[in-house]
Protein backbone atom coordinates (compact mmCIF):
# COMPACT_ATOMS: atom_id res chain seq x y z
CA UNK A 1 -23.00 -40.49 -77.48
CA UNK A 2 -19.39 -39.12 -76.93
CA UNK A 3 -19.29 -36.76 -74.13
CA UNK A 4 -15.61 -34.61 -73.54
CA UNK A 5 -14.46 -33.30 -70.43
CA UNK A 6 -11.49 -30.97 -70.17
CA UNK A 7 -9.76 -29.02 -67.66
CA UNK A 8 -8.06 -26.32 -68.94
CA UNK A 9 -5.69 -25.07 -66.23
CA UNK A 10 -3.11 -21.46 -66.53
CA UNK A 11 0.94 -22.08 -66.06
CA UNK A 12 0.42 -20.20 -62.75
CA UNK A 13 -3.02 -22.02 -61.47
CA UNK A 14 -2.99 -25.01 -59.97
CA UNK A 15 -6.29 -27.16 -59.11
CA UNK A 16 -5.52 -29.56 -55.66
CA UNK A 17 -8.01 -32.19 -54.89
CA UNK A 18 -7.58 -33.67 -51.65
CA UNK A 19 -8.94 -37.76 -51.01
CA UNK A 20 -11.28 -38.34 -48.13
CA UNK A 21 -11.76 -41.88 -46.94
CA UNK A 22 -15.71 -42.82 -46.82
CA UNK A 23 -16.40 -43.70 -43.13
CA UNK A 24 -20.68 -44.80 -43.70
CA UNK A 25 -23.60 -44.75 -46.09
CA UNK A 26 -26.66 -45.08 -45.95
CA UNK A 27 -28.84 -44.11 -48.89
CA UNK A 28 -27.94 -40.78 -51.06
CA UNK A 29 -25.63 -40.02 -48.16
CA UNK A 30 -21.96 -40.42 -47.54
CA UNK A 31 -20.32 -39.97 -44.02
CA UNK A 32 -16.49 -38.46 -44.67
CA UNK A 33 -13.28 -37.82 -42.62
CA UNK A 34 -12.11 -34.33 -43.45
CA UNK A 35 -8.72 -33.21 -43.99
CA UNK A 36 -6.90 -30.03 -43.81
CA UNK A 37 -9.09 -28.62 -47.01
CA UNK A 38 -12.62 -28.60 -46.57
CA UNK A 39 -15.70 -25.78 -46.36
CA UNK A 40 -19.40 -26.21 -46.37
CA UNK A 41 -21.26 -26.58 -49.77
CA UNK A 42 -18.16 -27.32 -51.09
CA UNK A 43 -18.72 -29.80 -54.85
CA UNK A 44 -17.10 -33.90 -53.84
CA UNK A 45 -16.06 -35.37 -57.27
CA UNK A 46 -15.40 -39.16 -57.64
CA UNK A 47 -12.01 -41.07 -58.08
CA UNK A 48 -12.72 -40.01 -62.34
CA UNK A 49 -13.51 -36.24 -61.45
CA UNK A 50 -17.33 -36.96 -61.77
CA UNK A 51 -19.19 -34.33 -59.38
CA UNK A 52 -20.73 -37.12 -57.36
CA UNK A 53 -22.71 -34.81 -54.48
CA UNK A 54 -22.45 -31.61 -52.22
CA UNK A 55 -20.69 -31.01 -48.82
CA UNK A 56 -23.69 -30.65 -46.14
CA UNK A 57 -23.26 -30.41 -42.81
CA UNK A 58 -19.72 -30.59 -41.02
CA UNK A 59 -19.65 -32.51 -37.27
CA UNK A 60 -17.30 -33.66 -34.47
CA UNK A 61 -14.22 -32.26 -32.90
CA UNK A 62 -12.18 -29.70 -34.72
CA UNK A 63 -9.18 -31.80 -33.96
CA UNK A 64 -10.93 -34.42 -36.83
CA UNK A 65 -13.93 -33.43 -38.38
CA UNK A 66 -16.20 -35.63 -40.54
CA UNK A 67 -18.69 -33.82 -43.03
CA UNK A 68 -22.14 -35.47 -44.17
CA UNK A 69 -22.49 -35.69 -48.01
CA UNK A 70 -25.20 -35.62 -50.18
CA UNK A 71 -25.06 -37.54 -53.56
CA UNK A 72 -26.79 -37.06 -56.88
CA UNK A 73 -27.06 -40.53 -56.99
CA UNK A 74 -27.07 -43.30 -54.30
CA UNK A 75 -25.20 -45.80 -56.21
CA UNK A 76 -21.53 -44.75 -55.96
CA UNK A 77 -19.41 -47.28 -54.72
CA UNK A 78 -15.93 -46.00 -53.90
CA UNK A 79 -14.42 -46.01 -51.14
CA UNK A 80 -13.41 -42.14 -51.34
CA UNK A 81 -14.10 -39.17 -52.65
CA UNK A 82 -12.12 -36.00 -52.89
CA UNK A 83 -12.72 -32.51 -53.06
CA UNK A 84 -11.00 -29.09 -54.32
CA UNK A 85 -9.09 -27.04 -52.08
């Protein structure tokens, strides 16, 4: 099976993914340290693009904030993630 995935991006649109460095797991959930770009519900992709899981809950100081992440699967094995800003 041959699957294709494009992204088709405008001359004046420009898609930023920022990288967030994987602090814990445990299970089908990811512990993250945010950036500057983040907001609840927001899609995390994989180092390939892959939507990997969904922003859930954001905690700890707003001077460095770490979000909880749910995964589709349990098995991803990087050791970040990024999402769209």
């Amino acid at each position: 099976m041959f699957i294709y995935i494009s992204t088709i991006v405008s001359a004046n649109v420009e898609i930023r993914m920022e990288s967030l460095k994987i602090i814990e797991r445990k299970g089908d959930e990811l512990l993250v340290q945010l950036g500057k770009c983040f907001r609840m519900d927001a899609r995390v992709y994989g180092a390939n693009g892959e939507d990997i899981g969904k922003m859930m809950r954001i905690m700890g100081p707003t001077s460095s904030p770490y979000a909880l992440v749910k995964l589709k699967k349990p098995d991803y094995q990087e050791s970040e993630v990024k999402v769209r800003c």
